[in-house]
C-alpha atoms as a PDB file:
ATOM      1  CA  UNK A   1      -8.097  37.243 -49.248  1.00  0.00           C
ATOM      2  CA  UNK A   2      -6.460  34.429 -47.214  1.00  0.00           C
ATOM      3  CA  UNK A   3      -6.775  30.537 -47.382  1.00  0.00           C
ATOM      4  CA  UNK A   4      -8.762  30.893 -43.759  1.00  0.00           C
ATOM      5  CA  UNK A   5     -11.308  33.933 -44.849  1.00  0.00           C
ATOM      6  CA  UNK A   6     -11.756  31.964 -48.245  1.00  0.00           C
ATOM      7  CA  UNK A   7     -12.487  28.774 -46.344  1.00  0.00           C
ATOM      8  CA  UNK A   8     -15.127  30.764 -43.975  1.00  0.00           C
ATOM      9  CA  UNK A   9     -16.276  32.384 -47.223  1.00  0.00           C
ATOM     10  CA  UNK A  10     -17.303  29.076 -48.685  1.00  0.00           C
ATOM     11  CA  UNK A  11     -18.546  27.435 -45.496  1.00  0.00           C
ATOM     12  CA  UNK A  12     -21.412  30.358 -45.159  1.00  0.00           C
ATOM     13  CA  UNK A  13     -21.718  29.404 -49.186  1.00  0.00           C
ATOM     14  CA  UNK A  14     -22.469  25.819 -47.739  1.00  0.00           C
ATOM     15  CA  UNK A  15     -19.530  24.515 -49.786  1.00  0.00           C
ATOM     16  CA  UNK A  16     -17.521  22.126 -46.951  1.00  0.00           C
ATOM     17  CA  UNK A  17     -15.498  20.691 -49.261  1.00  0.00           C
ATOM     18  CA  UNK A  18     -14.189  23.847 -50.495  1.00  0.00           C
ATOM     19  CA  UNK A  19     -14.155  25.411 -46.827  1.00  0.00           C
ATOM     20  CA  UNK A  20     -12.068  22.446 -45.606  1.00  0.00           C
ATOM     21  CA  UNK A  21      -9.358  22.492 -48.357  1.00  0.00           C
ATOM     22  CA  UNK A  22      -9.192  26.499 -47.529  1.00  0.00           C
ATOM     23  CA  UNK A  23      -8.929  26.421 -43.751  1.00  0.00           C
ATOM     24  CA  UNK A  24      -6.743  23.631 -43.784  1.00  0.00           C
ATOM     25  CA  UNK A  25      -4.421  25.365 -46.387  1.00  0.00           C
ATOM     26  CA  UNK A  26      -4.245  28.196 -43.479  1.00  0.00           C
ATOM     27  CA  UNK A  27      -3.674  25.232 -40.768  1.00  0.00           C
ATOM     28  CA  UNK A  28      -0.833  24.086 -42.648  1.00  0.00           C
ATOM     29  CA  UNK A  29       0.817  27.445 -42.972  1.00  0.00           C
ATOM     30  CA  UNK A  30       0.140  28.664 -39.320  1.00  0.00           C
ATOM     31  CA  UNK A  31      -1.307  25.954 -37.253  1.00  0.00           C
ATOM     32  CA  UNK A  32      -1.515  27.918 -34.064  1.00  0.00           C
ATOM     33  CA  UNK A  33      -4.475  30.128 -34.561  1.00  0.00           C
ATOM     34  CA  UNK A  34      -7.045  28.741 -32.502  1.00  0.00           C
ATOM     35  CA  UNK A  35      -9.601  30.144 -34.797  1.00  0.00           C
ATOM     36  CA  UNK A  36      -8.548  27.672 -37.990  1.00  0.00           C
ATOM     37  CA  UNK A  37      -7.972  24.504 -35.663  1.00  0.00           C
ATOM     38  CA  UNK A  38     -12.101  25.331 -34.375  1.00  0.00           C
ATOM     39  CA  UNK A  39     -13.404  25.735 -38.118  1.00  0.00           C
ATOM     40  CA  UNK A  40     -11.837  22.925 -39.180  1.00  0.00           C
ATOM     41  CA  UNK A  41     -13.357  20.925 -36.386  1.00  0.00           C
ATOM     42  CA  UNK A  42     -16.627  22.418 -37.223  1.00  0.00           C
ATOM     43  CA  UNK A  43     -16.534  21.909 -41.056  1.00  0.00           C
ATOM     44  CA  UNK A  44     -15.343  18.389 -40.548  1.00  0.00           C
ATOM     45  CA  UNK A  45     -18.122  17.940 -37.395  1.00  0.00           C
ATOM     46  CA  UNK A  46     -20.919  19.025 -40.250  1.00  0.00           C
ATOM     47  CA  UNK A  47     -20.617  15.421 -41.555  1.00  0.00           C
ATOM     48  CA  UNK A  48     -20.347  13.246 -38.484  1.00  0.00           C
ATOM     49  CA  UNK A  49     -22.870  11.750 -36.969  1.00  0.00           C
ATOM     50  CA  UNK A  50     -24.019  11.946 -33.338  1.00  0.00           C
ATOM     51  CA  UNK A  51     -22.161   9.559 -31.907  1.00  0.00           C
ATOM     52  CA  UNK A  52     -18.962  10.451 -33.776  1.00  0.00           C
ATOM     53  CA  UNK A  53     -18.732  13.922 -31.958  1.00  0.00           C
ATOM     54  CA  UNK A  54     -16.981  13.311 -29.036  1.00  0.00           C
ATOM     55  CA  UNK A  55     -13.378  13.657 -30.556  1.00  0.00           C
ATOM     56  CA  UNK A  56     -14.660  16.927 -32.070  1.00  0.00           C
ATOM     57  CA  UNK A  57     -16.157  18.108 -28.364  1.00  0.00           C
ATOM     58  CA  UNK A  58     -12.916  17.103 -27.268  1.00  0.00           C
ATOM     59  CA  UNK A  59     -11.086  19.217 -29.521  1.00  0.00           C
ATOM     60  CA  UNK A  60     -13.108  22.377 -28.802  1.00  0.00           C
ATOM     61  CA  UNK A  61     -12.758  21.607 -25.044  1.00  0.00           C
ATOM     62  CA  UNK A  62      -9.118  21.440 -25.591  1.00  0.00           C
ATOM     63  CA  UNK A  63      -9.005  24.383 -27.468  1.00  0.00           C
ATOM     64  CA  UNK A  64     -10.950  26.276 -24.273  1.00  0.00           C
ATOM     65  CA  UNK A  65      -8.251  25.265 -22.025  1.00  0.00           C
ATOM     66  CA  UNK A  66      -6.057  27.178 -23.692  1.00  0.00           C
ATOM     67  CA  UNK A  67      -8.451  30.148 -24.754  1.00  0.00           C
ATOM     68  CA  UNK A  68     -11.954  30.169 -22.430  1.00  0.00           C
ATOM     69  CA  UNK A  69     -13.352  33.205 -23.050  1.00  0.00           C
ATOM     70  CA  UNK A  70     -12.917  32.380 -26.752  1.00  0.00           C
ATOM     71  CA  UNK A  71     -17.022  32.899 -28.808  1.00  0.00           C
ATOM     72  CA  UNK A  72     -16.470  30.933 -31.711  1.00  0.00           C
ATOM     73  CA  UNK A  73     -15.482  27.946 -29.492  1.00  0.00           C
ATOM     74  CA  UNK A  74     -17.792  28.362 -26.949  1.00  0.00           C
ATOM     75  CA  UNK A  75     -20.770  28.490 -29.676  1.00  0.00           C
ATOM     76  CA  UNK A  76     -19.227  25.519 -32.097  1.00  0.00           C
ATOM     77  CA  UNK A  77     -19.240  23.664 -28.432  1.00  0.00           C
ATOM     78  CA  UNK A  78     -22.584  24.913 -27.613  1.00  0.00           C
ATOM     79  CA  UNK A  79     -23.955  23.399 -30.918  1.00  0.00           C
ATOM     80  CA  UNK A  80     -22.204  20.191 -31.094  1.00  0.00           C
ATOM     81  CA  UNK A  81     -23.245  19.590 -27.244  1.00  0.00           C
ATOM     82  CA  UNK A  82     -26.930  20.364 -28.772  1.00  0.00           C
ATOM     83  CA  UNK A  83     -26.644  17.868 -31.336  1.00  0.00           C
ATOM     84  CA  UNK A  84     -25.754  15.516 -28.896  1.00  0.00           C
ATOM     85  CA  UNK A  85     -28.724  16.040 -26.628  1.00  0.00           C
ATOM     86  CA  UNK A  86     -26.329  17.291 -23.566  1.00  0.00           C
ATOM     87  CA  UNK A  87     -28.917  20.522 -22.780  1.00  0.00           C
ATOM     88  CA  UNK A  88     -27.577  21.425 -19.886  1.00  0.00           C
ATOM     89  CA  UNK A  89     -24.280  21.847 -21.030  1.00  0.00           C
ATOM     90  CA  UNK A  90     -25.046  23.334 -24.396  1.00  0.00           C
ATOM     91  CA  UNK A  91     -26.986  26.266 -22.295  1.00  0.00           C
ATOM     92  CA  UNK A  92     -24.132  26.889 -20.253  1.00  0.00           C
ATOM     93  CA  UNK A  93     -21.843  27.283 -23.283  1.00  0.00           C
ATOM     94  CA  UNK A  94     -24.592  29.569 -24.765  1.00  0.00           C
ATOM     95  CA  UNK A  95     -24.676  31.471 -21.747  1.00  0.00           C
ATOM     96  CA  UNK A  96     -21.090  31.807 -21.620  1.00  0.00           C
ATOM     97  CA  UNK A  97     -20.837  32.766 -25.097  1.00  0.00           C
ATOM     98  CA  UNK A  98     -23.136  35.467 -24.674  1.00  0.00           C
ATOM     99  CA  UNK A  99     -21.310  36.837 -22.136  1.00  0.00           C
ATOM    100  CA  UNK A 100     -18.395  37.794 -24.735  1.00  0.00           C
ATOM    101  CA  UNK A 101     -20.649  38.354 -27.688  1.00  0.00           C
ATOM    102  CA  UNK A 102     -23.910  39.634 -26.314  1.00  0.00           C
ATOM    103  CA  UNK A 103     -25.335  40.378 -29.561  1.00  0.00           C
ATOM    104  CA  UNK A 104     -24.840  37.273 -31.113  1.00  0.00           C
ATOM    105  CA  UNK A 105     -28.523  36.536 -32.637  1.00  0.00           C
ATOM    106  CA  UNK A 106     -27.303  33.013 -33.411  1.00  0.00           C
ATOM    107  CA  UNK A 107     -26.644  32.260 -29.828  1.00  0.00           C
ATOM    108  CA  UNK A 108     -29.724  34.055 -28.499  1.00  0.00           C
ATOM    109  CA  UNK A 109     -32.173  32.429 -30.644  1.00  0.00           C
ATOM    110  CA  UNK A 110     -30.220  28.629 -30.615  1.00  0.00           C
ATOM    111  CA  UNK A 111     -30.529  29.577 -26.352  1.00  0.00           C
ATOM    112  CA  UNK A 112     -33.965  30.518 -26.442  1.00  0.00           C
ATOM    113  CA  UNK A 113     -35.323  27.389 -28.798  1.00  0.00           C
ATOM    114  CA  UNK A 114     -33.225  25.135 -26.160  1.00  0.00           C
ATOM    115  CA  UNK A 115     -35.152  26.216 -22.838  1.00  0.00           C
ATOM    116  CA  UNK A 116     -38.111  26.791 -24.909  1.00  0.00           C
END
C-alpha cells in the first residue's frame, strides 16, 4: 500500500494526524499528483476554522485551473465553500461535481440538505 492510500486509509479512520504524515510522505516523493496536494488541503482544512479557509479555497481553486473537471476537488471545494456559508457557490461546485461522478451519494445528499 502507498504513503497516499495509507494516508486516505487513516483519514476515513478519522486519524488526521496519521493521514497528514501519510499523504504528505507521498507529496514529498511525487508532488505533482493533484490528488495528494487536494487531501492534504482537506486534512489540514479539517482543523481550521471558518475564517482560516480562504488559503485552502484558494488552493483547490488553483488546483481546478489546472484540472476542472477534477471530483475530488470540485467536492473538497464544494464543502469548504459550505462551511463558509457561500451557498451559491457550494451548489454550483456540487452540481458540477455531479456531473463527473453522478453517483456520488455524498454530493447528492450534501446538495440536497443545501437547497433544502
Amino acid at each position: 500500500m502507498t504513503s497516499f492510500r495509507e494516508g486516505e486509509a487513516a483519514l476515513l479512520k478519522g486519524d488526521a494526524a496519521l493521514a497528514e504524515r501519510k499523504v504528505l510522505e507521498a507529496y514529498e516523493l511525487d508532488p505533482e499528483p493533484v490528488d495528494y496536494r487536494a487531501v492534504l488541503g482537506w486534512i489540514r482544512a479539517q482543523g481550521t476554522p471558518v475564517d482560516g479557509l480562504a488559503p485552502i479555497i484558494g488552493l483547490m481553486t488553483d488546483l481546478l485551473v489546472e484540472h476542472p473537471d477534477h471530483p475530488r476537488v470540485l467536492l473538497y471545494r464544494a464543502r469548504l465553500l459550505r462551511r463558509q456559508g457561500r451557498v451559491r457557490e457550494a451548489i454550483a461546485d456540487y452540481e458540477t461535481h455531479l456531473k463527473f461522478s453522478p453517483k456520488s451519494k455524498e454530493a447528492l445528499a450534501e446538495l440536497k440538505a443545501l437547497k433544502g
